[in-house]
PDB file of N, CA and C in Angstrom:
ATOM      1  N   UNK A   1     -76.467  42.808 -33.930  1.00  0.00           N
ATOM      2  CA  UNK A   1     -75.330  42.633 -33.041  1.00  0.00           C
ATOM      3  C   UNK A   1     -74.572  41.338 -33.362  1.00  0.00           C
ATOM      4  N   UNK A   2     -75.280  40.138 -33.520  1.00  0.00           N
ATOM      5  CA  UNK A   2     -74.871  39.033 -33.614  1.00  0.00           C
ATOM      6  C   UNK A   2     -74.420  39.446 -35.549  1.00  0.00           C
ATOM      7  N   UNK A   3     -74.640  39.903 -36.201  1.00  0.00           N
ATOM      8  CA  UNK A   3     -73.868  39.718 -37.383  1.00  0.00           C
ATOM      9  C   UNK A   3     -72.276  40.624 -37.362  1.00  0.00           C
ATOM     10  N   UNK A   4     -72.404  41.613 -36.301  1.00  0.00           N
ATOM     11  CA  UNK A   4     -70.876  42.588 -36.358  1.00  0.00           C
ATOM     12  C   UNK A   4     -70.222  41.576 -35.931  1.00  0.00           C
ATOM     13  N   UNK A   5     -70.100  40.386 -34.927  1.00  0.00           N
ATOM     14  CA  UNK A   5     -69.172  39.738 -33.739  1.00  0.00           C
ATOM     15  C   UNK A   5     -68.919  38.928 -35.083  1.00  0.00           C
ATOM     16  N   UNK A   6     -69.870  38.405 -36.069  1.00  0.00           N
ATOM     17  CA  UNK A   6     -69.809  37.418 -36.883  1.00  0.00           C
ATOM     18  C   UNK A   6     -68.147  38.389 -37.922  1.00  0.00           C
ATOM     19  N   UNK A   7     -68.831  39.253 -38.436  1.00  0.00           N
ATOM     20  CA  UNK A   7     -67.933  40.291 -38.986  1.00  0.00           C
ATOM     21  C   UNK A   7     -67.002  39.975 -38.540  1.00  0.00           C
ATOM     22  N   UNK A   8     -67.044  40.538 -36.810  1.00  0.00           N
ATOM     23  CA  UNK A   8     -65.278  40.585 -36.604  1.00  0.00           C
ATOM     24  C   UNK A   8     -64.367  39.162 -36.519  1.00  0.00           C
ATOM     25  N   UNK A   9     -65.170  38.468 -36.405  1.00  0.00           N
ATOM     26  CA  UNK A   9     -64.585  36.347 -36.480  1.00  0.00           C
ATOM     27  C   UNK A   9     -63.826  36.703 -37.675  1.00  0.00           C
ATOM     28  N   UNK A  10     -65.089  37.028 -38.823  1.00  0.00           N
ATOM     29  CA  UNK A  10     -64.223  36.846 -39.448  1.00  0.00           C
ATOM     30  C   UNK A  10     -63.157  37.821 -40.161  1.00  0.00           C
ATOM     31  N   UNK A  11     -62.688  38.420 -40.431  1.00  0.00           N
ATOM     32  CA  UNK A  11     -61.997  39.749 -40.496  1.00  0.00           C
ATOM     33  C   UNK A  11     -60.444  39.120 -39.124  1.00  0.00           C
ATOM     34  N   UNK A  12     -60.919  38.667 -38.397  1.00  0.00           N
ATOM     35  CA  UNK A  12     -59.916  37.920 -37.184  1.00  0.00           C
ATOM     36  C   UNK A  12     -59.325  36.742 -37.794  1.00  0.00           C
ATOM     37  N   UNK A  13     -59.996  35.691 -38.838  1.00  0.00           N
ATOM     38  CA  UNK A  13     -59.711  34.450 -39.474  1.00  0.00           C
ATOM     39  C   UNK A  13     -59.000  34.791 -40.713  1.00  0.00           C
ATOM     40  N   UNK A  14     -59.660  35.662 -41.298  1.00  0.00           N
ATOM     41  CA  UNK A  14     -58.778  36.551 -42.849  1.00  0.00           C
ATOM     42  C   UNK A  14     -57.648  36.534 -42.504  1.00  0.00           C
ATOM     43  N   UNK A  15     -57.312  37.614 -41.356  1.00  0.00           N
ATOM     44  CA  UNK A  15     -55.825  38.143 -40.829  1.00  0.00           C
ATOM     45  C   UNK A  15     -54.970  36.861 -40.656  1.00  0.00           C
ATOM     46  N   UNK A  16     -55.349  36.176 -39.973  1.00  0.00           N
ATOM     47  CA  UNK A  16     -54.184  35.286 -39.443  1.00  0.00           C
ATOM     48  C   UNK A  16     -54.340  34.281 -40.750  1.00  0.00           C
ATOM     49  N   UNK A  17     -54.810  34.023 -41.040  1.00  0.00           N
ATOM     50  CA  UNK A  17     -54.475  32.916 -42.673  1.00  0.00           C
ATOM     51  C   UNK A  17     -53.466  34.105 -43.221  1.00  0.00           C
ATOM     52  N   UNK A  18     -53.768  35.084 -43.363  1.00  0.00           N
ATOM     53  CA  UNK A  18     -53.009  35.908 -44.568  1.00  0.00           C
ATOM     54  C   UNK A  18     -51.581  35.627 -43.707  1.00  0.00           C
ATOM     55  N   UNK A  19     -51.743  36.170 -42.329  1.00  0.00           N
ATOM     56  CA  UNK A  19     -50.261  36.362 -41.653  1.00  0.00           C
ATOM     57  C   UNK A  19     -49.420  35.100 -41.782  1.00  0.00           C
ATOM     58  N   UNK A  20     -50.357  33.871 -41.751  1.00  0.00           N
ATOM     59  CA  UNK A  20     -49.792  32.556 -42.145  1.00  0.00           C
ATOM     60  C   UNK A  20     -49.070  32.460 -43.345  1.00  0.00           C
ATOM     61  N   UNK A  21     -49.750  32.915 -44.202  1.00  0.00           N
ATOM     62  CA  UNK A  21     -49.241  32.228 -45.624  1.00  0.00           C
ATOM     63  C   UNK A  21     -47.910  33.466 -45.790  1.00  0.00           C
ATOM     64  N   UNK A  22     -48.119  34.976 -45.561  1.00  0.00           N
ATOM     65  CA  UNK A  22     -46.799  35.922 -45.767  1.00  0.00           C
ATOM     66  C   UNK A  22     -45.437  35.419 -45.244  1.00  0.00           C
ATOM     67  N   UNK A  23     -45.959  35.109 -43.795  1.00  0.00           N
ATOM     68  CA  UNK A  23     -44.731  34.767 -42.748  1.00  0.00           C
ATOM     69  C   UNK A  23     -44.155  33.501 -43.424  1.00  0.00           C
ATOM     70  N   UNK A  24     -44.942  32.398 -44.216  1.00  0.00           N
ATOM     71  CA  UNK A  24     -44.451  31.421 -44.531  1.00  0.00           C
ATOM     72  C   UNK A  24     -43.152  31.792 -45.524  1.00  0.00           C
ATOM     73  N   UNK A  25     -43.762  32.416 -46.431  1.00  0.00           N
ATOM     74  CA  UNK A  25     -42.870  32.917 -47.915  1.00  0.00           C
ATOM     75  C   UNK A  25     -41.821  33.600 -47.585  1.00  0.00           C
ATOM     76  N   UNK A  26     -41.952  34.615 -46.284  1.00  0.00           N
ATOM     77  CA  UNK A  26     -40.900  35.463 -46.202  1.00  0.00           C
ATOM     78  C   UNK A  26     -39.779  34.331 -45.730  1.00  0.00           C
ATOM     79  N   UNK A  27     -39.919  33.212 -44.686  1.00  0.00           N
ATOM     80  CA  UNK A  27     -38.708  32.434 -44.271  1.00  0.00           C
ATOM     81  C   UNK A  27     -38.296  31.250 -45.387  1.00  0.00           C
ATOM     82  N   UNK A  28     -38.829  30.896 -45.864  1.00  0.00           N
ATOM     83  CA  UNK A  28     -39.085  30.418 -46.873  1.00  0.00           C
ATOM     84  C   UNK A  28     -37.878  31.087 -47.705  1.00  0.00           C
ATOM     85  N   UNK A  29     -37.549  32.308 -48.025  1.00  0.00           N
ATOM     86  CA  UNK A  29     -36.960  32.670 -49.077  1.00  0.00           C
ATOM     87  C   UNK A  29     -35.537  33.238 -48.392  1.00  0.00           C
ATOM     88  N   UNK A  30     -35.345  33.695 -47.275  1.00  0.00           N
ATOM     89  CA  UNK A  30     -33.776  33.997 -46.313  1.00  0.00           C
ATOM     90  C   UNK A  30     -33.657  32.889 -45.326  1.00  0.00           C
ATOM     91  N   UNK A  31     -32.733  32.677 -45.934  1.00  0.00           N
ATOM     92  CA  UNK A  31     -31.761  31.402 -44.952  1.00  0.00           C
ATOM     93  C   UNK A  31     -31.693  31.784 -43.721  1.00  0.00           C
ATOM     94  N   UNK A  32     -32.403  30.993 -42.715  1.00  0.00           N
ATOM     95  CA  UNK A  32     -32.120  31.418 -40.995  1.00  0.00           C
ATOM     96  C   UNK A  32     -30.479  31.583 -40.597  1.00  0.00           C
ATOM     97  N   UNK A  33     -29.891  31.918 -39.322  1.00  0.00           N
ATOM     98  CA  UNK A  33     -28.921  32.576 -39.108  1.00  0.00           C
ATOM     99  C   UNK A  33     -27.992  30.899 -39.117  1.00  0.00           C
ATOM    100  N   UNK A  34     -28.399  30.036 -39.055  1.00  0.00           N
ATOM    101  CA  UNK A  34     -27.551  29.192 -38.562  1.00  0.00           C
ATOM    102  C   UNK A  34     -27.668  28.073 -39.982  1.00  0.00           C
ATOM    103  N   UNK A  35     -28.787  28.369 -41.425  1.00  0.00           N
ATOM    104  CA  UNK A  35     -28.177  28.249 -42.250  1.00  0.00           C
ATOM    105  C   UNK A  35     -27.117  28.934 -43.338  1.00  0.00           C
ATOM    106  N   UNK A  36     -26.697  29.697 -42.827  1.00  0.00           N
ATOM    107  CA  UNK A  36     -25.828  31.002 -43.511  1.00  0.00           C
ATOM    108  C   UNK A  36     -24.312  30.176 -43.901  1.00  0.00           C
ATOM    109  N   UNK A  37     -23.895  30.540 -44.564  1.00  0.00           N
ATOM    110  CA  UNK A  37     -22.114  29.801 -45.260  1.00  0.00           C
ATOM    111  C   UNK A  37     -21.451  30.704 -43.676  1.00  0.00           C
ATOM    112  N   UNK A  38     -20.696  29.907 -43.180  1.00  0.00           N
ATOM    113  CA  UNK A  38     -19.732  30.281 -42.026  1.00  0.00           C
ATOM    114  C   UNK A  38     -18.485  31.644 -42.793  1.00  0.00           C
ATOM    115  N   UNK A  39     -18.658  32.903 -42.228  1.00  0.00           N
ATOM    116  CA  UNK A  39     -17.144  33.436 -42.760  1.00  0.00           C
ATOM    117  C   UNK A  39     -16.185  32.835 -42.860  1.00  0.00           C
ATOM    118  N   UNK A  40     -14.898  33.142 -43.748  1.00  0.00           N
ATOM    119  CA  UNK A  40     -13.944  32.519 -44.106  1.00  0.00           C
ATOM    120  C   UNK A  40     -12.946  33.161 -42.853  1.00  0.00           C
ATOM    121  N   UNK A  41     -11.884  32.293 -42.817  1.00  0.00           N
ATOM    122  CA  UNK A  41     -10.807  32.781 -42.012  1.00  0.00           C
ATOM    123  C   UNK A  41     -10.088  33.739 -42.354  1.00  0.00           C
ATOM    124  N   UNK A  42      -9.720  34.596 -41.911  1.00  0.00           N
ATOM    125  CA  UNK A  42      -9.507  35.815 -42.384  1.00  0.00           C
ATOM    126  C   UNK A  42      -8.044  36.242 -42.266  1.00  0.00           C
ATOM    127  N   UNK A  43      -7.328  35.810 -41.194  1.00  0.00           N
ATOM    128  CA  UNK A  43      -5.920  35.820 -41.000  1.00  0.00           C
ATOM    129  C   UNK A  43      -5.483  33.742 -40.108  1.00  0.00           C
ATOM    130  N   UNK A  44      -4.103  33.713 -40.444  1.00  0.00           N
ATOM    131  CA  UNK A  44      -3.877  32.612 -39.982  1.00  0.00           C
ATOM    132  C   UNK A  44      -2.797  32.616 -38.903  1.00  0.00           C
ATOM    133  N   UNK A  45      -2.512  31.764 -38.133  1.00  0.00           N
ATOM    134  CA  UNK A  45      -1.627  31.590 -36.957  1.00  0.00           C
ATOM    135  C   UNK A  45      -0.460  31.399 -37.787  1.00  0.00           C
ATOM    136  N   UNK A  46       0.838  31.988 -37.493  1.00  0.00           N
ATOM    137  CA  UNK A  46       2.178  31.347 -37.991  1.00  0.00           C
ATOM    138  C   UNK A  46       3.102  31.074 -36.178  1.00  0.00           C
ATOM    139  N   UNK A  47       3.860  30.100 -36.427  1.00  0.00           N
ATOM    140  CA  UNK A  47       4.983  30.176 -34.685  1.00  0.00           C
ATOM    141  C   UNK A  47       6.175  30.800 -35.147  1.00  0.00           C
ATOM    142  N   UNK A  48       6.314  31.232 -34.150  1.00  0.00           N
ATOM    143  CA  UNK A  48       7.825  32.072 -34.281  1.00  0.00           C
ATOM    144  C   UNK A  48       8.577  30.930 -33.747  1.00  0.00           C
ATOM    145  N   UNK A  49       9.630  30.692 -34.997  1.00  0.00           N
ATOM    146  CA  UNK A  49      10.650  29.741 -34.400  1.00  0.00           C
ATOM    147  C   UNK A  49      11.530  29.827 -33.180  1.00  0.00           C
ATOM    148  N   UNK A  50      11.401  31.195 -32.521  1.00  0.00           N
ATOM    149  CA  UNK A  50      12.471  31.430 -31.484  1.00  0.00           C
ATOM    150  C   UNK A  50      12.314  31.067 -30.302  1.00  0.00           C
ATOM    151  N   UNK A  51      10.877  31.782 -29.555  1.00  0.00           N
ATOM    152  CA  UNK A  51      10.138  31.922 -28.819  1.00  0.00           C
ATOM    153  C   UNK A  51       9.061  31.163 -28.533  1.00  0.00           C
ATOM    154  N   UNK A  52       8.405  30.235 -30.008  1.00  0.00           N
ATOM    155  CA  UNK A  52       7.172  29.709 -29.996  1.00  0.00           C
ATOM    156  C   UNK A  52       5.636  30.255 -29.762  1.00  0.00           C
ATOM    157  N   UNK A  53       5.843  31.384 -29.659  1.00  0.00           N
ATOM    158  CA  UNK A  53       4.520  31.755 -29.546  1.00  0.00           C
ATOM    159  C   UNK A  53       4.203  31.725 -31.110  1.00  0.00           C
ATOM    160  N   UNK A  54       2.749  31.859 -30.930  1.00  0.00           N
ATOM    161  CA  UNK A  54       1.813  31.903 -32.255  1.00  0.00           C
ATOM    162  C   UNK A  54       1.209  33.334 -32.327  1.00  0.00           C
ATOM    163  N   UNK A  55       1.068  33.853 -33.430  1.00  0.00           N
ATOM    164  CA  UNK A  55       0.861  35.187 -34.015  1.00  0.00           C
ATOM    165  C   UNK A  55       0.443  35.666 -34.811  1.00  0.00           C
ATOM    166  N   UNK A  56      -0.742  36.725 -35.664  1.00  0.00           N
ATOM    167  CA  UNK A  56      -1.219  36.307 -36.534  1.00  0.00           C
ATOM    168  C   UNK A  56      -0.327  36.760 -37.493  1.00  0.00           C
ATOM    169  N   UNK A  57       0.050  36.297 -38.879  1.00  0.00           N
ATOM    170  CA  UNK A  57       0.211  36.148 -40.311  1.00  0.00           C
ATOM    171  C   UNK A  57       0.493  37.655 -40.601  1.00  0.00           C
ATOM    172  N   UNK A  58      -0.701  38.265 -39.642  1.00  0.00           N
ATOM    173  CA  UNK A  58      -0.366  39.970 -40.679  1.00  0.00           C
ATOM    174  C   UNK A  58       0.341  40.493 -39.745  1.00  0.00           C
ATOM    175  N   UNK A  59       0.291  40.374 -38.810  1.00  0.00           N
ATOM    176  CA  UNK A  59       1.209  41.205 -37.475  1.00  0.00           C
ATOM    177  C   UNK A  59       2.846  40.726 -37.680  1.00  0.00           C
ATOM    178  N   UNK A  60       2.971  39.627 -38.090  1.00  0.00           N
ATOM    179  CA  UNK A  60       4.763  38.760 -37.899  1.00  0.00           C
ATOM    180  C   UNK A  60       5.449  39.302 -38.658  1.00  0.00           C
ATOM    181  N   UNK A  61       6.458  39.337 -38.559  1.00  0.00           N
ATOM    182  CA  UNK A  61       7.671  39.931 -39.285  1.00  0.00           C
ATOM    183  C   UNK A  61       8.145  38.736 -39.861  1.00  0.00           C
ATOM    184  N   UNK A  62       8.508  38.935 -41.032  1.00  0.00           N
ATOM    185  CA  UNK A  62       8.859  38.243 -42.652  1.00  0.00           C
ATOM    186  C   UNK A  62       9.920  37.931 -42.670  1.00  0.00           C
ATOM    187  N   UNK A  63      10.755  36.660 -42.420  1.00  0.00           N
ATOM    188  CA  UNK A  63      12.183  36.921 -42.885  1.00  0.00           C
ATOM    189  C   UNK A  63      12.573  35.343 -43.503  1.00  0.00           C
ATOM    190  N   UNK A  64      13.482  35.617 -45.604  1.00  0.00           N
ATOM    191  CA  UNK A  64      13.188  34.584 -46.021  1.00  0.00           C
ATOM    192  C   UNK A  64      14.773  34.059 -46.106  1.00  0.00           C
ATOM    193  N   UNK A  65      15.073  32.939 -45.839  1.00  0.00           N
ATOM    194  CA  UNK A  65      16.240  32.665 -46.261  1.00  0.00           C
ATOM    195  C   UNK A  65      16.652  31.266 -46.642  1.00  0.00           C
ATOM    196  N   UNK A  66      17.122  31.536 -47.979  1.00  0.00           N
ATOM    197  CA  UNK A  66      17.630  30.438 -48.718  1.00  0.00           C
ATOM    198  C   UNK A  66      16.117  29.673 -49.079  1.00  0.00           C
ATOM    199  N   UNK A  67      15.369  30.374 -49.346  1.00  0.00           N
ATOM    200  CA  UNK A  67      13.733  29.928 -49.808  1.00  0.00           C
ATOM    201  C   UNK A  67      13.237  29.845 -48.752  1.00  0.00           C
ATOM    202  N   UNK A  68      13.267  29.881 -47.261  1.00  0.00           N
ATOM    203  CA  UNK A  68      12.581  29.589 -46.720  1.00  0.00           C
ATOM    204  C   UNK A  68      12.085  30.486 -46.017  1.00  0.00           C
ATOM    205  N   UNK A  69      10.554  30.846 -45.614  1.00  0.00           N
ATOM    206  CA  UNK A  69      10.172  31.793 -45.063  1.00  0.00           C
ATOM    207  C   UNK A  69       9.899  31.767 -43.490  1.00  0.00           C
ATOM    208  N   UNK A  70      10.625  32.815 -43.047  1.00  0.00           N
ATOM    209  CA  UNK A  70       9.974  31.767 -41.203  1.00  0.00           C
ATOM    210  C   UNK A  70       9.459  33.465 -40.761  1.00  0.00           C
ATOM    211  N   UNK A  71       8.318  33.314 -40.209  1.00  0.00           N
ATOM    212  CA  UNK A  71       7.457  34.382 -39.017  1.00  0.00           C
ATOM    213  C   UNK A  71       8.188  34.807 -37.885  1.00  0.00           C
ATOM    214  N   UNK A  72       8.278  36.027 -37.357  1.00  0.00           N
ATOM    215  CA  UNK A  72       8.477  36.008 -35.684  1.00  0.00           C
ATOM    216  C   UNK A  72       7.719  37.007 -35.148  1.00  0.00           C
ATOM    217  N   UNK A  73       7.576  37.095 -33.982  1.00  0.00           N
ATOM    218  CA  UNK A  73       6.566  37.734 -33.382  1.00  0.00           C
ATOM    219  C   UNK A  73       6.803  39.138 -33.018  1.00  0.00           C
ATOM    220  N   UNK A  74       8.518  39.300 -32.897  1.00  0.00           N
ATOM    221  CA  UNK A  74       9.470  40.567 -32.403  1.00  0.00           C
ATOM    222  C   UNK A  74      10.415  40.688 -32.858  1.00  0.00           C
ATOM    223  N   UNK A  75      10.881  42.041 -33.075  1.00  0.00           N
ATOM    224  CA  UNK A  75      12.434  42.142 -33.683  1.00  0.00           C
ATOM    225  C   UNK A  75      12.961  41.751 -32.924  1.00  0.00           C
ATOM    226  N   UNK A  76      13.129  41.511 -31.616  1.00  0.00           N
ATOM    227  CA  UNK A  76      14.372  40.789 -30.598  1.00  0.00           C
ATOM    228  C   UNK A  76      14.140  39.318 -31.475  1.00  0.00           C
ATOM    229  N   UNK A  77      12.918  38.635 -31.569  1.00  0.00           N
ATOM    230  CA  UNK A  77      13.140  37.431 -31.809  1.00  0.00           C
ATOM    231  C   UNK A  77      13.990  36.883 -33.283  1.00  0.00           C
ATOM    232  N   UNK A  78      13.616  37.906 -34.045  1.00  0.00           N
ATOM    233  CA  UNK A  78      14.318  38.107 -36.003  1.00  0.00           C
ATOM    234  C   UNK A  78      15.650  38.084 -35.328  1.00  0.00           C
ATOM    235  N   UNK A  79      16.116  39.031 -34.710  1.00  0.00           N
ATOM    236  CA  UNK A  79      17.697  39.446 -34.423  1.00  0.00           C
ATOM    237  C   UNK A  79      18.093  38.032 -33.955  1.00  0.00           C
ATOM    238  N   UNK A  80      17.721  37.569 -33.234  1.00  0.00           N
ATOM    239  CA  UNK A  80      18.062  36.184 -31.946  1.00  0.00           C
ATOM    240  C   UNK A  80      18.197  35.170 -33.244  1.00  0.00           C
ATOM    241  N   UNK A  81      17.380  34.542 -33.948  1.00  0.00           N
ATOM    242  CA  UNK A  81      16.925  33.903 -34.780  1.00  0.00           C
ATOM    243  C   UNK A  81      18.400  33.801 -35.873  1.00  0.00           C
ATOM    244  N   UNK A  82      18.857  35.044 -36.500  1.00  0.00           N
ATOM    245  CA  UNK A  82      19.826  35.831 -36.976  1.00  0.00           C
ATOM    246  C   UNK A  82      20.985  35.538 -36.339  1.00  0.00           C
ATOM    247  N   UNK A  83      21.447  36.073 -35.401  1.00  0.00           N
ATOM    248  CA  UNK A  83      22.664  35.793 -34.696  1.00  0.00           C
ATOM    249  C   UNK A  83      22.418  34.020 -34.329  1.00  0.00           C
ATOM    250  N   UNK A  84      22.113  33.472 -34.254  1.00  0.00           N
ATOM    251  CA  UNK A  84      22.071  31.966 -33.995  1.00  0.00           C
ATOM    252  C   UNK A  84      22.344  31.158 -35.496  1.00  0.00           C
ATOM    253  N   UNK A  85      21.477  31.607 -36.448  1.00  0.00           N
ATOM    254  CA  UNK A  85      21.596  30.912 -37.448  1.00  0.00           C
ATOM    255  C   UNK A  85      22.724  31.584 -38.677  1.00  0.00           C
ATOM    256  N   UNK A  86      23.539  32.270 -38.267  1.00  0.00           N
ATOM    257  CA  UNK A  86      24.212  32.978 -38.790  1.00  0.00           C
ATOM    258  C   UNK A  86      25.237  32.046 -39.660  1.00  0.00           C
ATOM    259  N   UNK A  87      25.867  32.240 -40.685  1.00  0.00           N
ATOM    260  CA  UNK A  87      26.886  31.185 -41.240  1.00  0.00           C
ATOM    261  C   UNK A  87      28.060  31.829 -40.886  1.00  0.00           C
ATOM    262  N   UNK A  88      28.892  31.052 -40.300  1.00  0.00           N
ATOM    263  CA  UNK A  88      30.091  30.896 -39.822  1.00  0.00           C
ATOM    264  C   UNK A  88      31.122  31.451 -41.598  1.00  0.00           C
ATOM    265  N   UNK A  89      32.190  32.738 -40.848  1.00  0.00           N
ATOM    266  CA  UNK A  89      32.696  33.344 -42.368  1.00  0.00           C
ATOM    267  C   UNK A  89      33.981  32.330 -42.335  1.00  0.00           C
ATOM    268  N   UNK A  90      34.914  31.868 -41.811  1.00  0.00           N
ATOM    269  CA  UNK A  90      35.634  31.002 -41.634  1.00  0.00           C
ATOM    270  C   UNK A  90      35.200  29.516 -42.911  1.00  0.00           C
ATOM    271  N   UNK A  91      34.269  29.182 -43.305  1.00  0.00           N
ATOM    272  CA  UNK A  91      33.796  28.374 -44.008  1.00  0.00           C
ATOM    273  C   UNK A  91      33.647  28.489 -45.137  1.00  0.00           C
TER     274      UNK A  91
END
C-alpha cells in the first residue's frame, strides 16, 4: 500500500515538473497580448474647411485646386466652399 501512494507522489511530481518546463517554452516563444506591435492606423482625420468637422480620409470628398487639396464632409459643404471661393470673371 505504502509503495502505490509512493507511486502516485511520484507520477504527481513527474507531471507538474513536465507541466513546468512545457508551459515555460510555450510563453517563452509567443509574445503576450500586450507585447504585440500596436496596429497601424488605418484611416486618418482630414477638417472640412467649411463646416469644421473632422472626417475620415476615405469617406471626404476630394476637391483640388490650384495644387491644393482640401476634404469636405458633404456636397453642400464642396458646393458652399465653391461658391465662396469662386474667382471673380470681371478680373
Amino acid at each position: 500500500m505504502i509503495r502505490f501512494l509512493l507511486y502516485i507522489l511520484l507520477c504527481f511530481f513527474l507531471y507538474l515538473l513536465f507541466k513546468r518546463i512545457f508551459t515555460r517554452r510555450a510563453t517563452t516563444q509567443r509574445p503576450h497580448a500586450d507585447q504585440r506591435r500596436p496596429t497601424p492606423i488605418q484611416d486618418e482625420l482630414v477638417r472640412d474647411p467649411v463646416c469644421g468637422i473632422y472626417c475620415p480620409k476615405r469617406d471626404a470628398l476630394m476637391l483640388r485646386i490650384k495644387g491644393e487639396t482640401h476634404y469636405f464632409c458633404s456636397e453642400e459643404c464642396r458646393r458652399r466652399f465653391l461658391q465662396e471661393n469662386a474667382p471673380e470673371k470681371g478680373s
